[in-house]
C-alpha atoms as a PDB file:
ATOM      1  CA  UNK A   1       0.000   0.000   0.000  1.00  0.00           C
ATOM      2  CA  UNK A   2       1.456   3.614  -0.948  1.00  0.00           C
ATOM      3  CA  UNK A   3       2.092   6.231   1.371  1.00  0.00           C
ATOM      4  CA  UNK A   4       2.418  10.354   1.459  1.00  0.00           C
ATOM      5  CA  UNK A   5       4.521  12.291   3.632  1.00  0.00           C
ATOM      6  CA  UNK A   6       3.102  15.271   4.885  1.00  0.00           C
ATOM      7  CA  UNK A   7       5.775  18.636   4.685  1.00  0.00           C
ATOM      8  CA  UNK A   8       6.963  17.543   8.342  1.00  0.00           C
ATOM      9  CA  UNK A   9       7.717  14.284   7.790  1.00  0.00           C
ATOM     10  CA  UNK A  10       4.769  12.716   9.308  1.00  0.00           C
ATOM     11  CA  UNK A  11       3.174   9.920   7.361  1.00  0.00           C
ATOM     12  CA  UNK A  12      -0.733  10.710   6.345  1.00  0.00           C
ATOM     13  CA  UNK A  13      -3.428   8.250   7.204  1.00  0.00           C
ATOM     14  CA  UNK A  14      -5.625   7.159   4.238  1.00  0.00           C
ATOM     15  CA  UNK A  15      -8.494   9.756   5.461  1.00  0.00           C
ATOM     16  CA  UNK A  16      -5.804  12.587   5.015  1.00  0.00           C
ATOM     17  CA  UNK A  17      -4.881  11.635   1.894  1.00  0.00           C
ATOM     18  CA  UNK A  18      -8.470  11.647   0.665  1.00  0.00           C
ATOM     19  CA  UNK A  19      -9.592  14.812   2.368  1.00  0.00           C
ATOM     20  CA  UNK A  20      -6.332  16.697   0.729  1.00  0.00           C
ATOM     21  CA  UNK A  21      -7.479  15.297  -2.774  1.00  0.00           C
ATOM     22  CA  UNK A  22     -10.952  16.418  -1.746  1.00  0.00           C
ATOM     23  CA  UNK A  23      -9.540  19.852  -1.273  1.00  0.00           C
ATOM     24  CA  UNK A  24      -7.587  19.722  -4.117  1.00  0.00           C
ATOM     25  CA  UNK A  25     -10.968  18.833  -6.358  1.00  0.00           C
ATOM     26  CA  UNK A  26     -12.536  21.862  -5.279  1.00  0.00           C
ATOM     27  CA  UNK A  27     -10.077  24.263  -6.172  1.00  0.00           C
ATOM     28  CA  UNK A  28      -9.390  22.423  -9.418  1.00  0.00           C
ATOM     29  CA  UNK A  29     -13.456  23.268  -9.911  1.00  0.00           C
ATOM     30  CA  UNK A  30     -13.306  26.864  -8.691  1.00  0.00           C
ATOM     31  CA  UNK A  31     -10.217  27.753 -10.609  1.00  0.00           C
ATOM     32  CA  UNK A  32     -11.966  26.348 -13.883  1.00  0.00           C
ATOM     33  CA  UNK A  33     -15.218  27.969 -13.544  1.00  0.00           C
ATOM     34  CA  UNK A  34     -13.276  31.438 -12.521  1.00  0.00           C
ATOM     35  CA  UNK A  35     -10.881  30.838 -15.982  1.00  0.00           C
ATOM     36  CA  UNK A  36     -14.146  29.963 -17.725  1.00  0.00           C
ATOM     37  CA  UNK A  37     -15.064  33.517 -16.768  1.00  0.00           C
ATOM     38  CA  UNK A  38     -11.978  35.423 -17.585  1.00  0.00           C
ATOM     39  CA  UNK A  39     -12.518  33.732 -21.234  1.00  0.00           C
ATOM     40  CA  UNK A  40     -16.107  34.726 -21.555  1.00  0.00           C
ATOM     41  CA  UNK A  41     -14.943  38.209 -21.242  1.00  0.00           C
ATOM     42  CA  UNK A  42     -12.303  38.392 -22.982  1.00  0.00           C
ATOM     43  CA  UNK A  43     -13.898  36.845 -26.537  1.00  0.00           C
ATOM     44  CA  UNK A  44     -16.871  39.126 -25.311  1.00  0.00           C
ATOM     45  CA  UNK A  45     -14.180  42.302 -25.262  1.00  0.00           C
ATOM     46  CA  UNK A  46     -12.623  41.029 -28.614  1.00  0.00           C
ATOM     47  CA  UNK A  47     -15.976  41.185 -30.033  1.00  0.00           C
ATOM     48  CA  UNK A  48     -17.455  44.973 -29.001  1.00  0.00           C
ATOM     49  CA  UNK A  49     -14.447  46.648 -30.327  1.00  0.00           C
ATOM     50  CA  UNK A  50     -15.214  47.957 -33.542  1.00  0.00           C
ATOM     51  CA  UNK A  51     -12.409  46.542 -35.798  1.00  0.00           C
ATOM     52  CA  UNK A  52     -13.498  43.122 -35.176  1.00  0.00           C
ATOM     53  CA  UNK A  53     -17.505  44.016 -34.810  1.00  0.00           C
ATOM     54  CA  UNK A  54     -16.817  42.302 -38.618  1.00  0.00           C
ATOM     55  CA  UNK A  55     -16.242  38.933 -36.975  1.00  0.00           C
ATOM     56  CA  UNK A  56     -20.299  38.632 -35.365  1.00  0.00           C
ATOM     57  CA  UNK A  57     -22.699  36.604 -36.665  1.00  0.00           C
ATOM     58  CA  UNK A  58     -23.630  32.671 -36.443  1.00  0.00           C
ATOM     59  CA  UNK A  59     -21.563  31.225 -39.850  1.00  0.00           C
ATOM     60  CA  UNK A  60     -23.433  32.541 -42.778  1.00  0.00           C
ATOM     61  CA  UNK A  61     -23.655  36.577 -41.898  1.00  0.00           C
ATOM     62  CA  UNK A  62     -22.399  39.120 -44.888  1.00  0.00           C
ATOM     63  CA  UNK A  63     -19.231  40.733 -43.246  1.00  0.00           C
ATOM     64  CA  UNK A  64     -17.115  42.099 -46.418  1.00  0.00           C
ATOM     65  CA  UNK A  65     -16.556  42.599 -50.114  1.00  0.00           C
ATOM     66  CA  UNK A  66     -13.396  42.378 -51.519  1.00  0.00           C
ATOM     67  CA  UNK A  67     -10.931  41.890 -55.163  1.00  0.00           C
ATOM     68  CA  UNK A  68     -12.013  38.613 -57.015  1.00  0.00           C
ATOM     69  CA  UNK A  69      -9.404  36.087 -56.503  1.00  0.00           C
ATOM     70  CA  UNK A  70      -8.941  33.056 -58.424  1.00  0.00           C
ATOM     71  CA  UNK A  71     -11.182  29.839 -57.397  1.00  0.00           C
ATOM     72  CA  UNK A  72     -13.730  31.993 -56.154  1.00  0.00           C
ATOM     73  CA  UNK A  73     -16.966  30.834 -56.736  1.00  0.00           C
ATOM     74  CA  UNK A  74     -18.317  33.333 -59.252  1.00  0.00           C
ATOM     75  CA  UNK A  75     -22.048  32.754 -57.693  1.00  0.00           C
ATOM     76  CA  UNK A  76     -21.025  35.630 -54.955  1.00  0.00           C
ATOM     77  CA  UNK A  77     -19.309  38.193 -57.368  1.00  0.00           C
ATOM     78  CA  UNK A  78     -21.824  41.908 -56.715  1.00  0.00           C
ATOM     79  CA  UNK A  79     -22.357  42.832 -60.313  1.00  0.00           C
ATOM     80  CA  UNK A  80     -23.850  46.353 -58.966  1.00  0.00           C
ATOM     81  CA  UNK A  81     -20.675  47.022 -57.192  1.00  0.00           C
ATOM     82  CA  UNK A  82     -18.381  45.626 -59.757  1.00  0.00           C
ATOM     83  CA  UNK A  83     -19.825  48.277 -62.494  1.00  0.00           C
ATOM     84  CA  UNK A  84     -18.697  51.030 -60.620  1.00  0.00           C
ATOM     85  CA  UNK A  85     -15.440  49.756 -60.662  1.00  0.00           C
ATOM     86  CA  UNK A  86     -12.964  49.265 -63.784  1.00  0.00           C
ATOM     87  CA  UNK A  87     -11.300  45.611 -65.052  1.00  0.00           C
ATOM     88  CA  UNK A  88     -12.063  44.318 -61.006  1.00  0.00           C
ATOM     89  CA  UNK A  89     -14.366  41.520 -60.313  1.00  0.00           C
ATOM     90  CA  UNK A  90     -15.837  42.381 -56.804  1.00  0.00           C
ATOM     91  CA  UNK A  91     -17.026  39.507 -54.492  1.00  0.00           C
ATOM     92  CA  UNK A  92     -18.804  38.912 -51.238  1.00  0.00           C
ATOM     93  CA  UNK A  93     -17.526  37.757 -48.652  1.00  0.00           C
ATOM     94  CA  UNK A  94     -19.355  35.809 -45.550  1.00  0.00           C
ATOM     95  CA  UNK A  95     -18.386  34.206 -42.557  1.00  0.00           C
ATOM     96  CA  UNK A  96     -17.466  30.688 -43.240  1.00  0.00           C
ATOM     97  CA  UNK A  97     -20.180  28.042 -43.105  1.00  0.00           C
ATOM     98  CA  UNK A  98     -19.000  25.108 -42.269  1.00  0.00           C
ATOM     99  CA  UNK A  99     -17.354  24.092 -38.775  1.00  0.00           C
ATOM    100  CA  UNK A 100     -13.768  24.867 -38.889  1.00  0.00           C
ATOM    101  CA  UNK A 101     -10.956  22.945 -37.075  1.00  0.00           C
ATOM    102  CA  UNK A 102      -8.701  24.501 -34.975  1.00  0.00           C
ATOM    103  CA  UNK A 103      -5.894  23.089 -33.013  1.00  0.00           C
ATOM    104  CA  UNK A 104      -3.671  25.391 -30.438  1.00  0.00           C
ATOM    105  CA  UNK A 105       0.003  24.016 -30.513  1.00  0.00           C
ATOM    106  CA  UNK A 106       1.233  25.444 -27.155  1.00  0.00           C
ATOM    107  CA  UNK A 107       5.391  25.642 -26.039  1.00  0.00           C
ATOM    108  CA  UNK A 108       5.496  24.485 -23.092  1.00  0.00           C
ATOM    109  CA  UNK A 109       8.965  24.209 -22.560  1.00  0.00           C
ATOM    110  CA  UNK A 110      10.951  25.869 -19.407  1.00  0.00           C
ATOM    111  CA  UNK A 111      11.916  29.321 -21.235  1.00  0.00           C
ATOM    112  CA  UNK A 112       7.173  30.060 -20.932  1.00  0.00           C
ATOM    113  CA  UNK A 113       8.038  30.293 -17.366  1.00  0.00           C
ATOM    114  CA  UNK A 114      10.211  33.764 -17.464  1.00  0.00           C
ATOM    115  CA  UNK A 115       8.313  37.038 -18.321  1.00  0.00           C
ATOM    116  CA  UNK A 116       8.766  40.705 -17.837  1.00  0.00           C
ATOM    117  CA  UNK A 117       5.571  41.514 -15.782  1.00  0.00           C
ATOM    118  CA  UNK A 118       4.175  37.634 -15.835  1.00  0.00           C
ATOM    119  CA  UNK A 119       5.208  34.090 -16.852  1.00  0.00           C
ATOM    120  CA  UNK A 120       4.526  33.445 -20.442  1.00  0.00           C
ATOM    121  CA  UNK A 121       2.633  30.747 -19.450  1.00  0.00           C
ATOM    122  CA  UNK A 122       0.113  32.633 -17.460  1.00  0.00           C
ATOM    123  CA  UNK A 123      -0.962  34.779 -20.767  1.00  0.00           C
ATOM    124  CA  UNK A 124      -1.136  31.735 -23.200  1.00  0.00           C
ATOM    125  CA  UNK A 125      -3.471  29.953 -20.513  1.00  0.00           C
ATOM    126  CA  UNK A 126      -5.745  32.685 -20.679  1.00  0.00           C
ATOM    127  CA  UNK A 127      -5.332  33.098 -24.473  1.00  0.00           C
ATOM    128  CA  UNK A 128      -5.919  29.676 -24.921  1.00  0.00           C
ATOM    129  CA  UNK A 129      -9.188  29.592 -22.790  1.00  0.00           C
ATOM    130  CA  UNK A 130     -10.049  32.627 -24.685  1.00  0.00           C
ATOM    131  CA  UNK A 131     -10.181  30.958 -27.450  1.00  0.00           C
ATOM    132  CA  UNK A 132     -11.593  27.690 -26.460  1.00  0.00           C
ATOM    133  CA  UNK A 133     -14.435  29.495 -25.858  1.00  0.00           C
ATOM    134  CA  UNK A 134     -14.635  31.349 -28.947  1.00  0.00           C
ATOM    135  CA  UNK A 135     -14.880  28.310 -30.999  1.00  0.00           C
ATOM    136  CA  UNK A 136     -17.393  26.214 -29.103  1.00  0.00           C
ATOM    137  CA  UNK A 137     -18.956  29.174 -29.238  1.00  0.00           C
ATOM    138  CA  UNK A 138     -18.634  29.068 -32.933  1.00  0.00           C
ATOM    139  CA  UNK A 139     -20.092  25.664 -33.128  1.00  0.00           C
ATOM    140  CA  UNK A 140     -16.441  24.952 -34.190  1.00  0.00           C
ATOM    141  CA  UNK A 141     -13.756  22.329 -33.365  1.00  0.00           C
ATOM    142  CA  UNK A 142     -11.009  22.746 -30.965  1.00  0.00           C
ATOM    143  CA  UNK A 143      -7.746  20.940 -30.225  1.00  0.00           C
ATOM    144  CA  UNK A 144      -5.420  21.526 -28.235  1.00  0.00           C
ATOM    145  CA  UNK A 145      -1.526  20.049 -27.484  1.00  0.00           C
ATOM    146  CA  UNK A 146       1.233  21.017 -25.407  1.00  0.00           C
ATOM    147  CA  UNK A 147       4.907  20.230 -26.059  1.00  0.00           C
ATOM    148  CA  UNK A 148       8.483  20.700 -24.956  1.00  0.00           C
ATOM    149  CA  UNK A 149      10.981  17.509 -25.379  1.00  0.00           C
ATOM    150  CA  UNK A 150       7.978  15.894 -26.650  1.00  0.00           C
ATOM    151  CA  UNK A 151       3.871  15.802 -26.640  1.00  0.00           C
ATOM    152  CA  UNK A 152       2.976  15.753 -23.360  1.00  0.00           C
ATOM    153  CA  UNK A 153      -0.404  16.652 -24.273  1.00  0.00           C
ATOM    154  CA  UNK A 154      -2.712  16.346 -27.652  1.00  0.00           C
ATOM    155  CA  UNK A 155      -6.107  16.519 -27.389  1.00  0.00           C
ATOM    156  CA  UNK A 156      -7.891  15.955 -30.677  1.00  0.00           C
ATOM    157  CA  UNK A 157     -10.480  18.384 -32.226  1.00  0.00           C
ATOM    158  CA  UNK A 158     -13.997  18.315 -30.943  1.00  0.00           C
ATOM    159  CA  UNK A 159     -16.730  20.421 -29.743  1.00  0.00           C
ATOM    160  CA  UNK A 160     -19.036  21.161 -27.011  1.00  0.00           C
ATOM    161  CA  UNK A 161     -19.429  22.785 -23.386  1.00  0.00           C
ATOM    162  CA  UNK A 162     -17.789  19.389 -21.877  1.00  0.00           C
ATOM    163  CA  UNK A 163     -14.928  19.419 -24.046  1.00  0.00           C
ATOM    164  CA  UNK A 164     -14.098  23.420 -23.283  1.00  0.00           C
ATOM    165  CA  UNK A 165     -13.677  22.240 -19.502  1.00  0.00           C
ATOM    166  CA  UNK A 166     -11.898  19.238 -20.561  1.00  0.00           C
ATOM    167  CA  UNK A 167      -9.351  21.899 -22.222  1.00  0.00           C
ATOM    168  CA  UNK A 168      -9.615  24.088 -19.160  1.00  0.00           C
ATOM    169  CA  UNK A 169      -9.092  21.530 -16.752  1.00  0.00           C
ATOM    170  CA  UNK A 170      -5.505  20.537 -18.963  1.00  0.00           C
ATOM    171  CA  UNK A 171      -4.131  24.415 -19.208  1.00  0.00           C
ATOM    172  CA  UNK A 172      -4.480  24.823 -14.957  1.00  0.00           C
ATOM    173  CA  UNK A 173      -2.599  21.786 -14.773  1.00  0.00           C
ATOM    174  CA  UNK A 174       0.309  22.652 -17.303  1.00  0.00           C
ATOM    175  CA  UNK A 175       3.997  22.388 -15.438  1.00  0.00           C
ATOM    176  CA  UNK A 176       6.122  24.322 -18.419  1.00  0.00           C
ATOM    177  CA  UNK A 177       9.605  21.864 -18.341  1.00  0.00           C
ATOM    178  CA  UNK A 178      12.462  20.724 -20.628  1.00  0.00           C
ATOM    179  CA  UNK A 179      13.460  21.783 -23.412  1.00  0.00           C
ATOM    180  CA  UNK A 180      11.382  23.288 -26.869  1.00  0.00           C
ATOM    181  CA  UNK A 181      11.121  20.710 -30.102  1.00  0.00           C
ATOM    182  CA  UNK A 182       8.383  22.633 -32.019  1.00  0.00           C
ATOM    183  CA  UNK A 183       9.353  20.456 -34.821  1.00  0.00           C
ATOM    184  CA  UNK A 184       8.561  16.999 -33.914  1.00  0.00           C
ATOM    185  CA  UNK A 185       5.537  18.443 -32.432  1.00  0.00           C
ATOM    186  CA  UNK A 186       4.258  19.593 -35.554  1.00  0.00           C
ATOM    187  CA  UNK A 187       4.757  16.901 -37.612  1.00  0.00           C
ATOM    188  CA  UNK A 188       3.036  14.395 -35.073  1.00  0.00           C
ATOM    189  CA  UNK A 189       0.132  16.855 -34.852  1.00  0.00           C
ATOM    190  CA  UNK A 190      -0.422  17.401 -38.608  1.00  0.00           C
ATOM    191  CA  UNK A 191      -0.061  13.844 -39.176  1.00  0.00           C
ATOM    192  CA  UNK A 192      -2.905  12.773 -36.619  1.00  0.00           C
ATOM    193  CA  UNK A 193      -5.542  15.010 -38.129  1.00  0.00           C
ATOM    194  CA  UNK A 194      -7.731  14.108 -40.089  1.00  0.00           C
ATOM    195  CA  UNK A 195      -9.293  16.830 -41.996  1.00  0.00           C
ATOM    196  CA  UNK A 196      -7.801  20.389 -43.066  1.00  0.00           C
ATOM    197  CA  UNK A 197      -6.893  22.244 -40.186  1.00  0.00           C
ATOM    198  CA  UNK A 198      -6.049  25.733 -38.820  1.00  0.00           C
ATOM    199  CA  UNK A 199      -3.147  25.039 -36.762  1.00  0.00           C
ATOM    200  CA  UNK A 200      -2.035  28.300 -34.680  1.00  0.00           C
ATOM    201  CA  UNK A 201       1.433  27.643 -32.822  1.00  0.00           C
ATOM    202  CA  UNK A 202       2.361  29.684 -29.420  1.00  0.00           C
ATOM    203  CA  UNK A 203       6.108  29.269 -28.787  1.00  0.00           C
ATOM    204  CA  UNK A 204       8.912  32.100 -27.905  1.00  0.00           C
ATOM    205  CA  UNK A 205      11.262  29.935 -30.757  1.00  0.00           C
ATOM    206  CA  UNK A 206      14.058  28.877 -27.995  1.00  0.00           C
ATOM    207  CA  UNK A 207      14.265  26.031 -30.452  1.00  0.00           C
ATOM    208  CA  UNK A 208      16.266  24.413 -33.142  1.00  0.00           C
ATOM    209  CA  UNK A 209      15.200  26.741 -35.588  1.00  0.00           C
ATOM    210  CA  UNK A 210      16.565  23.905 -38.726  1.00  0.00           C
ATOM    211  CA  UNK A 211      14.306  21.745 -37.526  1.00  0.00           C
ATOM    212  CA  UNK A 212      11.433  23.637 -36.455  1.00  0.00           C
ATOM    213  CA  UNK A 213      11.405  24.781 -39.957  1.00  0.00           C
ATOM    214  CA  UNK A 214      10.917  21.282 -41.359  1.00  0.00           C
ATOM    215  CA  UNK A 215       8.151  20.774 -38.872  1.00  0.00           C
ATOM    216  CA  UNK A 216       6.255  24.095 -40.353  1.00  0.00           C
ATOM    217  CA  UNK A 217       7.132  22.594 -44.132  1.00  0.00           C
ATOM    218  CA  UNK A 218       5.628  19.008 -43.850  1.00  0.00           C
ATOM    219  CA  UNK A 219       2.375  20.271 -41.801  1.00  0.00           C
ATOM    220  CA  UNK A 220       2.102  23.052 -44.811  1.00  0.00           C
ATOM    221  CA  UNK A 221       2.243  20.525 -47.128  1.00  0.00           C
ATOM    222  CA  UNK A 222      -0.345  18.621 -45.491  1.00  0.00           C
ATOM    223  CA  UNK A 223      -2.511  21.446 -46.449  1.00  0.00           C
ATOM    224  CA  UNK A 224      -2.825  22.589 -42.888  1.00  0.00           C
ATOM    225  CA  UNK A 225      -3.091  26.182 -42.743  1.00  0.00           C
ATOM    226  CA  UNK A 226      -0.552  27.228 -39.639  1.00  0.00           C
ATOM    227  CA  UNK A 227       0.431  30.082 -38.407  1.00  0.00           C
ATOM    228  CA  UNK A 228       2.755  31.158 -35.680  1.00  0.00           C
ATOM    229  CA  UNK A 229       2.703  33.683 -32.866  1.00  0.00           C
ATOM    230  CA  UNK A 230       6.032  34.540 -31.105  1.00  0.00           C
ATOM    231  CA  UNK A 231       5.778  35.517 -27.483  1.00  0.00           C
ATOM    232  CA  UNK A 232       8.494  38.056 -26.705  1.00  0.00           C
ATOM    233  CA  UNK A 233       8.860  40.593 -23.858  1.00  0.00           C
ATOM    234  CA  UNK A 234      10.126  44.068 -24.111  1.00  0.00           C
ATOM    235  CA  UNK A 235      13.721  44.105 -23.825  1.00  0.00           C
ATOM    236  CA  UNK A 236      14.232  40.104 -24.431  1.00  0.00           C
ATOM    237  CA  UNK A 237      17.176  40.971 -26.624  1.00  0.00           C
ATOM    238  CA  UNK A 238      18.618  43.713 -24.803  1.00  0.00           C
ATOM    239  CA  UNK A 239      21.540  43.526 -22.355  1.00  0.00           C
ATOM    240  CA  UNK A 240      20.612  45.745 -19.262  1.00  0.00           C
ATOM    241  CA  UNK A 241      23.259  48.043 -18.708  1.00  0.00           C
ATOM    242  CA  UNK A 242      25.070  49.028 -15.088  1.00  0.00           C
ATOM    243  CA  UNK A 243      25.531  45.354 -14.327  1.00  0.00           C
ATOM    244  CA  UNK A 244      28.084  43.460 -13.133  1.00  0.00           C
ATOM    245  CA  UNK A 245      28.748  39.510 -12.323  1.00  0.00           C
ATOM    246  CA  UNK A 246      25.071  38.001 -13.271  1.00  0.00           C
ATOM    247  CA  UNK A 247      24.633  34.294 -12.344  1.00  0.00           C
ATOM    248  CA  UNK A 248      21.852  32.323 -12.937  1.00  0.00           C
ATOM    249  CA  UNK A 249      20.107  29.247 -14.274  1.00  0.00           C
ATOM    250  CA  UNK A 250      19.612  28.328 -17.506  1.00  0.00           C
ATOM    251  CA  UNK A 251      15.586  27.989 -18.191  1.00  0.00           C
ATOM    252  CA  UNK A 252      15.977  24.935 -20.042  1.00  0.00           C
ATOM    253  CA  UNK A 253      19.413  23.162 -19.776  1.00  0.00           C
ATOM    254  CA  UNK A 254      19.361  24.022 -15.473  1.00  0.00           C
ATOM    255  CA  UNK A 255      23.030  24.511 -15.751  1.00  0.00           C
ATOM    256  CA  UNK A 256      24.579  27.461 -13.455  1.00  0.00           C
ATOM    257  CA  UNK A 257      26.326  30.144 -15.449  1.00  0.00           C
ATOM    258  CA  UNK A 258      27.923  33.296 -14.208  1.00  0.00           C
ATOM    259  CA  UNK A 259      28.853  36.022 -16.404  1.00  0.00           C
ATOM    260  CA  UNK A 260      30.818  39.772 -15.520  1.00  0.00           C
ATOM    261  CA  UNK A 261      29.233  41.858 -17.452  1.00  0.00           C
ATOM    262  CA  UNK A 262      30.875  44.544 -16.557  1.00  0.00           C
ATOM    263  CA  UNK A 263      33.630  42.777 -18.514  1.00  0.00           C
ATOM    264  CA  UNK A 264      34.077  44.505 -21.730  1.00  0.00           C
ATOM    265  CA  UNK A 265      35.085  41.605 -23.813  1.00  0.00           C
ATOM    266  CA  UNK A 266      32.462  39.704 -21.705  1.00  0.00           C
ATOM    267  CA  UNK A 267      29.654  41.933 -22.900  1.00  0.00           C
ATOM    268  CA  UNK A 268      30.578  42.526 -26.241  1.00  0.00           C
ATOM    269  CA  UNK A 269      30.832  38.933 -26.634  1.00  0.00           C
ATOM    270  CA  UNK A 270      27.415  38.186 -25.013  1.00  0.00           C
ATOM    271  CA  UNK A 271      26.140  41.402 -27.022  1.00  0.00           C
ATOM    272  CA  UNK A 272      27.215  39.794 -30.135  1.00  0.00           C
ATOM    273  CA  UNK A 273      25.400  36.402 -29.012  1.00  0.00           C
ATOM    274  CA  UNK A 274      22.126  37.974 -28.688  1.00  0.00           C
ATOM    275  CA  UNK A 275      22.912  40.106 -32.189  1.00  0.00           C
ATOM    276  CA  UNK A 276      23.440  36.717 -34.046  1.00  0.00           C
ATOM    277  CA  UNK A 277      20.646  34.467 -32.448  1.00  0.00           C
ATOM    278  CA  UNK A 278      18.185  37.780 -33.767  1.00  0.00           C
ATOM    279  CA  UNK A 279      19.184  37.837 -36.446  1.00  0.00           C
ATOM    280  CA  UNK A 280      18.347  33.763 -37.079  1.00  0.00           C
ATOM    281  CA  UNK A 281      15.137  34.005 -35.824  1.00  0.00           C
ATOM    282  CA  UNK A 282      14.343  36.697 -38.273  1.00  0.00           C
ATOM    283  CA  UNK A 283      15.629  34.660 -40.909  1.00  0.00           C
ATOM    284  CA  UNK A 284      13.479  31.360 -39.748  1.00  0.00           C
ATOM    285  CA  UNK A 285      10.717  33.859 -39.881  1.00  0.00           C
ATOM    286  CA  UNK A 286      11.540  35.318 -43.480  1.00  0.00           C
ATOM    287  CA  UNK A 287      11.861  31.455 -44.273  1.00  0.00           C
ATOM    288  CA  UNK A 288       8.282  30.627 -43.262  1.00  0.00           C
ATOM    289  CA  UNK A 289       6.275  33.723 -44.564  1.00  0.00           C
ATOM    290  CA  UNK A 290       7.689  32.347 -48.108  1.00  0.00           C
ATOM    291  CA  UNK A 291       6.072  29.042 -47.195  1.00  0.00           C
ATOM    292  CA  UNK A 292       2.546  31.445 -47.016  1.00  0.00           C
ATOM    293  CA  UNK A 293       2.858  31.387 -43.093  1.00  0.00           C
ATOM    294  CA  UNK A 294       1.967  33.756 -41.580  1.00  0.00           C
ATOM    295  CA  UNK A 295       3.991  34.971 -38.264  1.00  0.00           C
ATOM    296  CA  UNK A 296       2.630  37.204 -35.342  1.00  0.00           C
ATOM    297  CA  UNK A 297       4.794  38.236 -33.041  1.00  0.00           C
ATOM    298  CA  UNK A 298       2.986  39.198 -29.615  1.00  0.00           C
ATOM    299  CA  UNK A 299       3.929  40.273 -26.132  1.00  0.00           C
ATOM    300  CA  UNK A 300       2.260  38.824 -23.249  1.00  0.00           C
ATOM    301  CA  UNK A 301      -0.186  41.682 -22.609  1.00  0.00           C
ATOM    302  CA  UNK A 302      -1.830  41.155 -26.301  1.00  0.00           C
ATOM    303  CA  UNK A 303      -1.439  37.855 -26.532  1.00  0.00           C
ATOM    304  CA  UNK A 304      -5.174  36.761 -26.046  1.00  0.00           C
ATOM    305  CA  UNK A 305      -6.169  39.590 -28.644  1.00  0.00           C
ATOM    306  CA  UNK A 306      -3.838  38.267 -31.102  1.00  0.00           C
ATOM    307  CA  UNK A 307      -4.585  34.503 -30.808  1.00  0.00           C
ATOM    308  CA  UNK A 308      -8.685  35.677 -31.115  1.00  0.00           C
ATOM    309  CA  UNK A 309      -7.434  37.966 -34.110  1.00  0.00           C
ATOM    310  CA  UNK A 310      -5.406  34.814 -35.595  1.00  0.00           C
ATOM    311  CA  UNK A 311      -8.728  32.919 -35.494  1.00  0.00           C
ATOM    312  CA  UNK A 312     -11.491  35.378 -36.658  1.00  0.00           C
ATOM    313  CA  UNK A 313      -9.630  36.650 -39.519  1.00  0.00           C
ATOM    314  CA  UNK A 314      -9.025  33.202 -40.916  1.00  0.00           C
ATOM    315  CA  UNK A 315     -11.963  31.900 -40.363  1.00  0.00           C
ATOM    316  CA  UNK A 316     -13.902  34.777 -42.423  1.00  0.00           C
ATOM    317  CA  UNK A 317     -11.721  33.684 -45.576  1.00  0.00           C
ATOM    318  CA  UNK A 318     -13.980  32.235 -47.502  1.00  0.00           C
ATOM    319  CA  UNK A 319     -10.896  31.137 -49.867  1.00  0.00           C
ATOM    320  CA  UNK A 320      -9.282  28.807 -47.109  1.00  0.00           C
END
């Protein structure tokens, strides 16, 4: 029979132990239903402001017209407003009709747990739930995995109120650990779905860019339509100035390092570091937007309105 320790090194009787997982049931439920909440306002928020008062409606609603573009079905081109205008076929455009699938990649590696203000982690949660709720509320799909080293989470596309606190119940029990591989992760996940999917990835790219790259590729080619948003803080890539010997941990590897920085060749060499891993993740990103990916970056105080953004705006392309 298994035993727990209490802090003090006492052992807990079998009515402890149950009364502590009571306890720990009813704070699970209360934190959901108060994150259930925060997400119902939030998509509610999203929705009232007047650049996305586009995005209402219940799947069919007329929310645009726009350029003609090739494979459009010529059954929605507005021949009144197309005479007004010169060699342009004009088209409407609605909300899209059918149920769309959505799956929320999340990084969940170490580095989510550092922040400026808040833990990364903290604002995709909320993002996340945010937009949980926006699909069900959608009558759409929603998936959701969570990866570092590998998948510790993936949990397929569906729909309904049960399934949103499913998802809920998942994010409030994320530990961020290990290291990122946003590659692997993506091909598993585009390779287990089984329809066309919108696949939006959260990660701050502490990766293996090479190979996160090939992930991107294959679930492109799969006819997925992914896109990325980059969490970064103000000042990630800046070395703070007035500072001398720095040690810490590293996020991901745990390994102690110390650095002077009130070295010169010290902090020119560390300034260089941080000059040359920019300028690779701008190239990974210049990579993918000439796969037709599109790339977000977002701090942690907009991240929620940028995944919701991410969502609405795809979802009202009728050419997708």
């Amino acid at each position: 029979m298994s035993t727990e320790v209490a802090s003090n090194g006492e052992e807990l009787s079998e009515s402890q132990i149950q009364a502590i997982k009571e306890a720990e049931k009813v704070l699970l439920a209360k934190q959901v239903k108060n994150l259930a909440l925060l997400a119902k306002e939030k998509v509610a928020s999203f929705l009232a402001g007047s650049r996305q008062s586009k995005f209402r409606g219940d799947g069919t609603d007329f929310i645009d017209l726009r350029e003609y573009i090739p494979g459009d079905d010529l059954r929605r081109i507005d021949w009144n407003v197309t005479a007004k205008y010169q060699n342009k076929l004009i088209v409407k455009e609605f909300e899209l009709e059918r149920n769309t699938n959505v799956v929320l990649l999340l990084d969940a590696s170490a580095s989510m747990l550092i922040g400026q203000k808040e833990p990364r982690i903290k604002s995709a949660v909320e993002a996340i739930a945010s937009l949980t709720h926006a699909t069900i509320m959608n009558k759409d799909f929603i998936g959701f995995g969570a990866y570092s080293d590998e998948i510790s989470i993936f949990i397929p596309p569906k729909g309904g109120k049960s399934h949103e606190y499913f998802i809920f119940h998942k994010l409030l029990r994320l530990t961020p650990s290990g290291q990122t591989n946003l590659g692997e992760a993506l091909k598993e996940v585009a390779s287990l779905l089984k329809r066309q999917s919108l696949i939006l990835v959260i990660s701050d790219l502490h990766d293996k860019l090479d190979e996160t790259f090939r992930g991107f590729r294959i679930a492109k080619a799969m006819n997925h339509e992914v896109q990325l948003l980059q969490v970064t803080d103000y000042g990630e890539f800046v070395l703070p100035k007035n500072m001398g010997k720095v040690k810490f941990t590293h996020p991901e590897t745990k390994q102690p390092i110390t650095i002077d920085l009130s070295d010169p060749l010290a902090r020119g060499l560390y300034d260089y570091a941080i000059f040359k891993r920019v300028k690779e993740i701008e190239e990974f990103k210049r990579r993918l937007r000439g796969l037709k990916i599109r790339v977000v970056e977002t701090h942690t105080q907009d991240m929620t309105q940028k995944v919701l953004l991410a969502y609405y705006s795809t979802k009202s392309k009728q050419y997708w």
